[in-house]
PDB file of N, CA and C in Angstrom:
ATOM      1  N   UNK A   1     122.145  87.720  87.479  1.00  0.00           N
ATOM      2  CA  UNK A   1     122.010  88.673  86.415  1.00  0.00           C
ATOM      3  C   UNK A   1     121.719  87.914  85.119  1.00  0.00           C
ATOM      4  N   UNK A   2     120.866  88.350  84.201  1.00  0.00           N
ATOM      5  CA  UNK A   2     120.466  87.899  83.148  1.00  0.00           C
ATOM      6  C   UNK A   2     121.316  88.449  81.839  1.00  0.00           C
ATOM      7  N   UNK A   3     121.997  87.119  81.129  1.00  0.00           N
ATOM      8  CA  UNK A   3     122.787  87.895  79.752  1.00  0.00           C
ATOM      9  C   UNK A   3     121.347  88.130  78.881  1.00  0.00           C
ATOM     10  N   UNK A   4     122.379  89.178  78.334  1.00  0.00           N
ATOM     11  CA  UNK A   4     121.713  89.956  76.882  1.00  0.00           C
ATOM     12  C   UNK A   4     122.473  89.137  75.811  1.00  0.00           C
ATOM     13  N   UNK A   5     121.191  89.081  74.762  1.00  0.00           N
ATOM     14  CA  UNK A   5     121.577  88.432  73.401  1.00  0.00           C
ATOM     15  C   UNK A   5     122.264  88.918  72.499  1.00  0.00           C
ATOM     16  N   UNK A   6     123.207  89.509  72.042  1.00  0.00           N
ATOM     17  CA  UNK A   6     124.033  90.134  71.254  1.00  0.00           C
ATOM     18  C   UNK A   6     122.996  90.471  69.766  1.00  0.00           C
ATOM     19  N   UNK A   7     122.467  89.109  69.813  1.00  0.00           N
ATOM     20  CA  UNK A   7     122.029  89.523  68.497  1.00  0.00           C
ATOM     21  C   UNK A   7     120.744  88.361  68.763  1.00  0.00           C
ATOM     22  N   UNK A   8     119.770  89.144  68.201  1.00  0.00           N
ATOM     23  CA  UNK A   8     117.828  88.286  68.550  1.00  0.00           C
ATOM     24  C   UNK A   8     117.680  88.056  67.023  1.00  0.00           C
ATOM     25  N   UNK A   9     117.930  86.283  66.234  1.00  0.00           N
ATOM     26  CA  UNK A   9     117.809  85.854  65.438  1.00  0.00           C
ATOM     27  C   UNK A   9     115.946  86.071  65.133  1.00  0.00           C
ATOM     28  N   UNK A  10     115.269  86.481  65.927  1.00  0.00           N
ATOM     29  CA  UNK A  10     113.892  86.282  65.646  1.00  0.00           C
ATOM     30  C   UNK A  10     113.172  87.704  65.785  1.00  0.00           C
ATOM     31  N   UNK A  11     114.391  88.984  65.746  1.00  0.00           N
ATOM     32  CA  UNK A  11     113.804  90.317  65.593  1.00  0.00           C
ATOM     33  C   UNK A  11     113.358  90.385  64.375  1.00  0.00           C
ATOM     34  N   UNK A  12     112.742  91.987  63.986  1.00  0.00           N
ATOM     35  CA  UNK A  12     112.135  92.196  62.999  1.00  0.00           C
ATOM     36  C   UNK A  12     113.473  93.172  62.323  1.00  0.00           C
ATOM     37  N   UNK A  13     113.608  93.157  60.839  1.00  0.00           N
ATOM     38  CA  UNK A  13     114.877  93.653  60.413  1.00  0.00           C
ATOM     39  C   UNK A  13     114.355  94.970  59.553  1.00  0.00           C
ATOM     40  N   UNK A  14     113.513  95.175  60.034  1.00  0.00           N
ATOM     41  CA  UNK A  14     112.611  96.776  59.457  1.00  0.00           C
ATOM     42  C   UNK A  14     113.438  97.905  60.236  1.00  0.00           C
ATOM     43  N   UNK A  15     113.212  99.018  59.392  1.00  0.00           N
ATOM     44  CA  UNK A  15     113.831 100.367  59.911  1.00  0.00           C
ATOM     45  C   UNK A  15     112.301 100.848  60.762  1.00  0.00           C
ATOM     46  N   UNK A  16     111.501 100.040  61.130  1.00  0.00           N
ATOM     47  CA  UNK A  16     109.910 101.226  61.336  1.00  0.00           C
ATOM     48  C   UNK A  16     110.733 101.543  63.341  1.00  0.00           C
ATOM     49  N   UNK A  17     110.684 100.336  63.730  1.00  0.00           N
ATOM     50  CA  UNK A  17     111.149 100.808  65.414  1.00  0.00           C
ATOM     51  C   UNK A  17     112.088 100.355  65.778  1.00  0.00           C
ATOM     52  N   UNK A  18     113.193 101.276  66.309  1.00  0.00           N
ATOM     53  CA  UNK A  18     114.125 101.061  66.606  1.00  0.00           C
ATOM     54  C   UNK A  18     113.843 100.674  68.350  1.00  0.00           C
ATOM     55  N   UNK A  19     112.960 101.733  69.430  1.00  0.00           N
ATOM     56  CA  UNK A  19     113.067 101.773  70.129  1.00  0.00           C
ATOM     57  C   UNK A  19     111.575 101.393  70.954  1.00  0.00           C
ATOM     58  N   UNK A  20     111.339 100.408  71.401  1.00  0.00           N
ATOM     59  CA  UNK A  20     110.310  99.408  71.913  1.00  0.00           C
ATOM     60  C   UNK A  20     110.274  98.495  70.970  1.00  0.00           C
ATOM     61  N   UNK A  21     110.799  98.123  70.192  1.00  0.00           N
ATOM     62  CA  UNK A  21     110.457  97.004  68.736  1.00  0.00           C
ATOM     63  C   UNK A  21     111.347  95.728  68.893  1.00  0.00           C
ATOM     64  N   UNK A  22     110.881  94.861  68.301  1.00  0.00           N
ATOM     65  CA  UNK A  22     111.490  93.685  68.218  1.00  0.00           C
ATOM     66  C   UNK A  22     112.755  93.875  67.371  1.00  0.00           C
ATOM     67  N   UNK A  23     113.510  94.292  67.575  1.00  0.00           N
ATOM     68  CA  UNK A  23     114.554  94.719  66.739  1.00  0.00           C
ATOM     69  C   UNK A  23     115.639  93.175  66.653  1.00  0.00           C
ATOM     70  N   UNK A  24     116.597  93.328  65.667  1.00  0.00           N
ATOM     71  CA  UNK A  24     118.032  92.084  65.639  1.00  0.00           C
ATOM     72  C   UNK A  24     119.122  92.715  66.509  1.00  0.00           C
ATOM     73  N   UNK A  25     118.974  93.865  66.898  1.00  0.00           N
ATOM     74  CA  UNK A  25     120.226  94.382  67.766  1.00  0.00           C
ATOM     75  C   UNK A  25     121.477  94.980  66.583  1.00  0.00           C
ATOM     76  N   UNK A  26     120.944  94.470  65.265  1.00  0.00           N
ATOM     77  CA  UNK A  26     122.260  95.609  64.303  1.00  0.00           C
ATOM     78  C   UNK A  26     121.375  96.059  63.673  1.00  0.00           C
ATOM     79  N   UNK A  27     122.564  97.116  63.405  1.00  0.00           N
ATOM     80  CA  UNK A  27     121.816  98.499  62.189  1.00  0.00           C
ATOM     81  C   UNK A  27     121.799  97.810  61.502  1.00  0.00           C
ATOM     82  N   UNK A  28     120.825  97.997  60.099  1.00  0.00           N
ATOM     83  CA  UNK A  28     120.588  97.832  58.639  1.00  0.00           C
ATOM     84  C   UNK A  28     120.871  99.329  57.723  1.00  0.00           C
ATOM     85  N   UNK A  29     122.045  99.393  57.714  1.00  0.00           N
ATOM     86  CA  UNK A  29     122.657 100.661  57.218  1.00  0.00           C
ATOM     87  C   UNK A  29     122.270 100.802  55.526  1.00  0.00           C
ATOM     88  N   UNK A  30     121.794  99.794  55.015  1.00  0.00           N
ATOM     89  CA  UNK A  30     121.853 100.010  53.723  1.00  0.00           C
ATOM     90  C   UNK A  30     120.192  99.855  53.769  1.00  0.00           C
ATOM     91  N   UNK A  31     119.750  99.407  54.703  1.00  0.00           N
ATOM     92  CA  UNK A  31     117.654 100.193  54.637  1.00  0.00           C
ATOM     93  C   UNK A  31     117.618 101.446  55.431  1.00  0.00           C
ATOM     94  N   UNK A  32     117.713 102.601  54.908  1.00  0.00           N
ATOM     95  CA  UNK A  32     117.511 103.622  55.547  1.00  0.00           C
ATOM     96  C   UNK A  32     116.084 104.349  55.470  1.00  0.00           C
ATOM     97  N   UNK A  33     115.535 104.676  56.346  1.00  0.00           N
ATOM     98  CA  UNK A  33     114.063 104.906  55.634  1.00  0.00           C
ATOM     99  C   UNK A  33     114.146 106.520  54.788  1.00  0.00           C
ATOM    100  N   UNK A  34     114.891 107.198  55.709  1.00  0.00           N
ATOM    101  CA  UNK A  34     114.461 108.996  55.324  1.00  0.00           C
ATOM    102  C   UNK A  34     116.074 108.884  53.788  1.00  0.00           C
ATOM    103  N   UNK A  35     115.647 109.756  52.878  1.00  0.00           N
ATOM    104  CA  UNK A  35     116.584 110.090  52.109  1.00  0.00           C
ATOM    105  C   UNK A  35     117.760 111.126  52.005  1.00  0.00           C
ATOM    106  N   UNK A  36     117.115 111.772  53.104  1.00  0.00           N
ATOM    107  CA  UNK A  36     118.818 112.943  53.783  1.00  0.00           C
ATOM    108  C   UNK A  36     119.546 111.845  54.539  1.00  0.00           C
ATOM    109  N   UNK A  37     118.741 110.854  55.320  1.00  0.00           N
ATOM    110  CA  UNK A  37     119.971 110.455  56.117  1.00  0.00           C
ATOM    111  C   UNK A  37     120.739 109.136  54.826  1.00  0.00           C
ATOM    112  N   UNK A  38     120.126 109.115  53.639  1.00  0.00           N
ATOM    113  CA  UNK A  38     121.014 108.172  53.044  1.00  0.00           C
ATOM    114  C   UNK A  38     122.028 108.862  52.437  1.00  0.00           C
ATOM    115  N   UNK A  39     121.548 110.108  51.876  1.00  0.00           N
ATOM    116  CA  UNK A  39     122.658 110.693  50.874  1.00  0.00           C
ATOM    117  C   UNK A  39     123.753 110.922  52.032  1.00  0.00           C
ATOM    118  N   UNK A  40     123.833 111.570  53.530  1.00  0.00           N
ATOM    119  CA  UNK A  40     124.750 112.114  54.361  1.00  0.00           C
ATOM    120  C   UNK A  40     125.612 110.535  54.518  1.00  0.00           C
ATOM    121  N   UNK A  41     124.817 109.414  54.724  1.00  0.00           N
ATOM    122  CA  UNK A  41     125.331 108.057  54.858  1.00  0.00           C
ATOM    123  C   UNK A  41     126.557 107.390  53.919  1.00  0.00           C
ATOM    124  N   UNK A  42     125.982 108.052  52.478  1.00  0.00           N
ATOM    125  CA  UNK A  42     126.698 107.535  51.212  1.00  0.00           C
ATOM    126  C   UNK A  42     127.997 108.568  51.216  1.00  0.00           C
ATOM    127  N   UNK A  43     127.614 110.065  51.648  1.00  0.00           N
ATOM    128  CA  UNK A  43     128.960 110.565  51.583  1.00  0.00           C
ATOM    129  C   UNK A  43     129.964 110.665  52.766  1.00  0.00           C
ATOM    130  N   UNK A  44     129.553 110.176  53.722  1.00  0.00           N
ATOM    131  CA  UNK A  44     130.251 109.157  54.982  1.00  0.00           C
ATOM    132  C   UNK A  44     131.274 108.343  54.406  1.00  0.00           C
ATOM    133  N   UNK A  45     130.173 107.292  53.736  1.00  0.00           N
ATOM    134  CA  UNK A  45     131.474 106.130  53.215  1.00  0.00           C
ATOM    135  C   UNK A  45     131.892 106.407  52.199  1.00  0.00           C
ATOM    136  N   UNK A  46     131.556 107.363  51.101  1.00  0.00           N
ATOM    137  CA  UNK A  46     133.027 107.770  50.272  1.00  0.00           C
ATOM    138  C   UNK A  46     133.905 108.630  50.954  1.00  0.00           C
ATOM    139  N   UNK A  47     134.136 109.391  52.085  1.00  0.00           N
ATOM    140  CA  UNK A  47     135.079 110.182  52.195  1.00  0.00           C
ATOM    141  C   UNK A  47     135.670 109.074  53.334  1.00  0.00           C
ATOM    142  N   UNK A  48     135.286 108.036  53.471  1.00  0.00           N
ATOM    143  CA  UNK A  48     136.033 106.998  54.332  1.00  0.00           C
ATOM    144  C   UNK A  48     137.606 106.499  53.493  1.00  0.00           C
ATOM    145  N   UNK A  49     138.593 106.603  53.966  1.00  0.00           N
ATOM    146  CA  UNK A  49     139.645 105.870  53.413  1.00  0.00           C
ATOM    147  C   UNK A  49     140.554 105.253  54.477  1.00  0.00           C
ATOM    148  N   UNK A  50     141.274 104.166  54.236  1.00  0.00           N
ATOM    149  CA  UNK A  50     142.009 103.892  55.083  1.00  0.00           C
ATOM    150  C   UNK A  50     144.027 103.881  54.599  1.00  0.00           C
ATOM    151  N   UNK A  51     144.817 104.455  54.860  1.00  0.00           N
ATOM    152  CA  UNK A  51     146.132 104.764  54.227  1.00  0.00           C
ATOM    153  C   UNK A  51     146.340 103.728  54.394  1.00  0.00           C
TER     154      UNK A  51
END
């Protein structure tokens, strides 16, 4: 069986393809391309708290 790379130092770190693309294997949460999914993103992590 062949391991998987956790993380591909030589992907591309663009939001254009997630899926067939040379991707790094992590999100880039702070390049979002569309602007609904940033504002829903930003009020994600303000209603985030930890007690």
């Amino acid at each position: 069986m062949e391991k998987k790379k956790i993380f591909n130092e030589y992907g591309d770190r663009g939001t254009d393809r997630l899926i067939k693309g040379n991707t790094t294997n992590l999100r880039e949460w702070n390049r979002i391309k569309y602007d609904w999914a940033r504002l829903i993103y930003r009020t994600m992590l303000n209603n985030f708290w930890i007690p």
